[in-house]
C-alpha atoms as a PDB file:
ATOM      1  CA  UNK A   1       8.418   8.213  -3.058  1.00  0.00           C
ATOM      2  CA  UNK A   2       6.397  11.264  -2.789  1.00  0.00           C
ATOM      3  CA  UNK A   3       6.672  11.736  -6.495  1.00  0.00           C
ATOM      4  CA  UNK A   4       5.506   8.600  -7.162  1.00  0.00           C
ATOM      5  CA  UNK A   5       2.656   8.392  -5.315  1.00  0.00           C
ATOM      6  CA  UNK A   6       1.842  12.470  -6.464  1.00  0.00           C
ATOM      7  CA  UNK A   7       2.117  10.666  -9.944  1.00  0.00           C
ATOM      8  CA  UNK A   8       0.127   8.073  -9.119  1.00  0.00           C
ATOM      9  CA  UNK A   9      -2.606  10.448  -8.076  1.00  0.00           C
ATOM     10  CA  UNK A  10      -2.322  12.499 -10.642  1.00  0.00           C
ATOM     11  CA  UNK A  11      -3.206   9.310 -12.829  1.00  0.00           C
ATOM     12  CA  UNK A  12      -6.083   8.036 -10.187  1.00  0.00           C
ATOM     13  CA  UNK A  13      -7.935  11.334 -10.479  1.00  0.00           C
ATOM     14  CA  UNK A  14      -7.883  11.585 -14.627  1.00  0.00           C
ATOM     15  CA  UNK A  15      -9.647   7.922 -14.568  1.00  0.00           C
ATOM     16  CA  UNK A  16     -11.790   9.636 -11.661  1.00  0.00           C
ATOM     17  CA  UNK A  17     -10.267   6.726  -9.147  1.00  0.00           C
ATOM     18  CA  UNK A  18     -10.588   7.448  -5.675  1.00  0.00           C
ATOM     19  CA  UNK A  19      -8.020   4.527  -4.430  1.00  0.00           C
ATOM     20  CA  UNK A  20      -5.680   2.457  -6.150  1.00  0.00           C
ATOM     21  CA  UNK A  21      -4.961  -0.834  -4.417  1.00  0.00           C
ATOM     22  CA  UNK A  22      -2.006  -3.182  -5.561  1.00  0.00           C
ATOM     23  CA  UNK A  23      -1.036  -6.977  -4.725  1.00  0.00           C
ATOM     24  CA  UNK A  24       2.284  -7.451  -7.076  1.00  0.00           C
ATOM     25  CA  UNK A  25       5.234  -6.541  -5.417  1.00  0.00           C
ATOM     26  CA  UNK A  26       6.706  -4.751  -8.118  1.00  0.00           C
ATOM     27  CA  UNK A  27       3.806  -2.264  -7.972  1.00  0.00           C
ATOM     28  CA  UNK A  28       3.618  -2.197  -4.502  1.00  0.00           C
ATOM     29  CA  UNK A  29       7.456  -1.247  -4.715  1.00  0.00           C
ATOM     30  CA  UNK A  30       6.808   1.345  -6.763  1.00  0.00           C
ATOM     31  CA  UNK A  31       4.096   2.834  -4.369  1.00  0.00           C
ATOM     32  CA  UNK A  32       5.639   2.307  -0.546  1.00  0.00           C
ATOM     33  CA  UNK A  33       9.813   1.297  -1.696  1.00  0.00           C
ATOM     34  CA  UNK A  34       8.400  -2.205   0.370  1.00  0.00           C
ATOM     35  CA  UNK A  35       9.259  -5.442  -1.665  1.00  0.00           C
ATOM     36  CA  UNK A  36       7.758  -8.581   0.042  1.00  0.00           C
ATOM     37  CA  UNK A  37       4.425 -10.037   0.159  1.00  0.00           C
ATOM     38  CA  UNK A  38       1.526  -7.369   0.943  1.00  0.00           C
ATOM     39  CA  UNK A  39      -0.874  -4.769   0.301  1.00  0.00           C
ATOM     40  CA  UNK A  40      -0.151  -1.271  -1.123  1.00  0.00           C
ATOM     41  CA  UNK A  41      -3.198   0.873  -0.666  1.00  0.00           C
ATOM     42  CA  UNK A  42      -3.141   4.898  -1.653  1.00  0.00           C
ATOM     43  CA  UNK A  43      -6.225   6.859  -0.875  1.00  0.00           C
ATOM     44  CA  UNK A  44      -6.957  10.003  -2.780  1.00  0.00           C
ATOM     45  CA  UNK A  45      -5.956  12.325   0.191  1.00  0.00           C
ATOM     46  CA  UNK A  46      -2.090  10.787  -0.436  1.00  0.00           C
ATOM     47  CA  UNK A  47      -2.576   8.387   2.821  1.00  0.00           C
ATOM     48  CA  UNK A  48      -0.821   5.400   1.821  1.00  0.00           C
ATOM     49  CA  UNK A  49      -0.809   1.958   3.844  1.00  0.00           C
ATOM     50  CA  UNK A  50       0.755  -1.410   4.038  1.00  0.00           C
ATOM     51  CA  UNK A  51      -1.377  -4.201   4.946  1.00  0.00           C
ATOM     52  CA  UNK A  52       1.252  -6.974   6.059  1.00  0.00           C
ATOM     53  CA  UNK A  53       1.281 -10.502   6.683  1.00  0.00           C
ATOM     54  CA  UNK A  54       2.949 -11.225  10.009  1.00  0.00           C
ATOM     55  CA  UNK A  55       5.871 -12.727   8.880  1.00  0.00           C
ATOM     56  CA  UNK A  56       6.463  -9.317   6.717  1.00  0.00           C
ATOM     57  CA  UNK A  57       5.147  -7.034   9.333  1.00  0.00           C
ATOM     58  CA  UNK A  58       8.823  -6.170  11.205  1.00  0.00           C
ATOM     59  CA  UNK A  59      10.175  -5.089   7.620  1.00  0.00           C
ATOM     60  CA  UNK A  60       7.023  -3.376   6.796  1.00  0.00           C
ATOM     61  CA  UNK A  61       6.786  -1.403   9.918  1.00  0.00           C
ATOM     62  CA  UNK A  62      10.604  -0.383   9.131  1.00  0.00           C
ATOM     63  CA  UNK A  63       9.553   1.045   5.812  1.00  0.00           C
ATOM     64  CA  UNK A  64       6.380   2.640   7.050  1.00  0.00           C
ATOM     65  CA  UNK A  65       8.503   4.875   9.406  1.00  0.00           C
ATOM     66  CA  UNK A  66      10.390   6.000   6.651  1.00  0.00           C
ATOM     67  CA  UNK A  67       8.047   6.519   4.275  1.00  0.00           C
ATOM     68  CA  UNK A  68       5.212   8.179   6.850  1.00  0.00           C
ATOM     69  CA  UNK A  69       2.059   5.751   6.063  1.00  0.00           C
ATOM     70  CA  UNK A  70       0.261   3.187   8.015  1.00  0.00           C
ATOM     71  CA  UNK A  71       0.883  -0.155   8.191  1.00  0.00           C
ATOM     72  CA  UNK A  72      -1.929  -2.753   9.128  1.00  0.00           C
ATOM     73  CA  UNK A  73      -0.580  -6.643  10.397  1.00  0.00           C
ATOM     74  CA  UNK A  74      -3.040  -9.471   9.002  1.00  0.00           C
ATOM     75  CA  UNK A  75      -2.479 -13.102   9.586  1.00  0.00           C
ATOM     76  CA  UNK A  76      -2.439 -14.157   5.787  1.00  0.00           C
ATOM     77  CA  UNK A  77      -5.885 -13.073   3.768  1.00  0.00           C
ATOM     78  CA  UNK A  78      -8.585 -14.946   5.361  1.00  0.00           C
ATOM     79  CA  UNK A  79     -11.457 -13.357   5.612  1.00  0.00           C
ATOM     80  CA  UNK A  80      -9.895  -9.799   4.856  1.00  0.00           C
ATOM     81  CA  UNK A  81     -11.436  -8.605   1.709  1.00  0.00           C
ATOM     82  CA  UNK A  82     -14.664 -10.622   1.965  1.00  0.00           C
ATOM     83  CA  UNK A  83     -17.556  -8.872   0.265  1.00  0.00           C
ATOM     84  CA  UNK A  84     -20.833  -8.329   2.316  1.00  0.00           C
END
C-alpha cells in the first residue's frame, strides 16, 4: 500500500494536485486495500482516510488499523460534500 499511495503522489504532485479523492471502489482499492462502498481521500502529506457509511464502518475501521489512516463514519452522503 505504501507504494501505491507514494505512486499516487508522485502522480498528484506532476499535475500539481494537492488531494486526490476517489468514489469507485476499484480505485479506492487501489488506494486503502478497502473494497465496499466509501470514500478514499489522500492528502499530499501521505495522510490517507476512509470516509464510511455505517453499515461499512466495522470493515473499514479493520482496514484502517492495518493500513495506519483515518477513518471517518457518515450516515450515507447527505449533506456531506455540500458546497457553501
Amino acid at each position: 500500500m505504501k507504494v501505491r499511495r507514494k505512486n499516487l503522489l508522485k502522480f498528484a504532485r506532476k499535475i500539481d494536485c494537492d488531494t486526490l479523492v476517489t468514489f469507485e471502489p476499484e480505485n479506492l482499492f487501489y488506494l486503502t486495500g478497502f473494497w465496499g462502498e466509501a470514500i478514499g481521500i489522500l492528502e499530499k502529506g501521505g495522510n490517507t482516510t476512509i470516509i464510511a457509511p455505517e453499515l461499512e464502518v466495522g470493515r473499514a475501521k479493520e482496514r484502517v488499523q492495518k493500513l495506519q489512516c483515518n477513518y471517518w463514519r457518515k450516515r450515507r452522503w447527505v449533506n456531506f460534500l455540500a458546497s457553501n
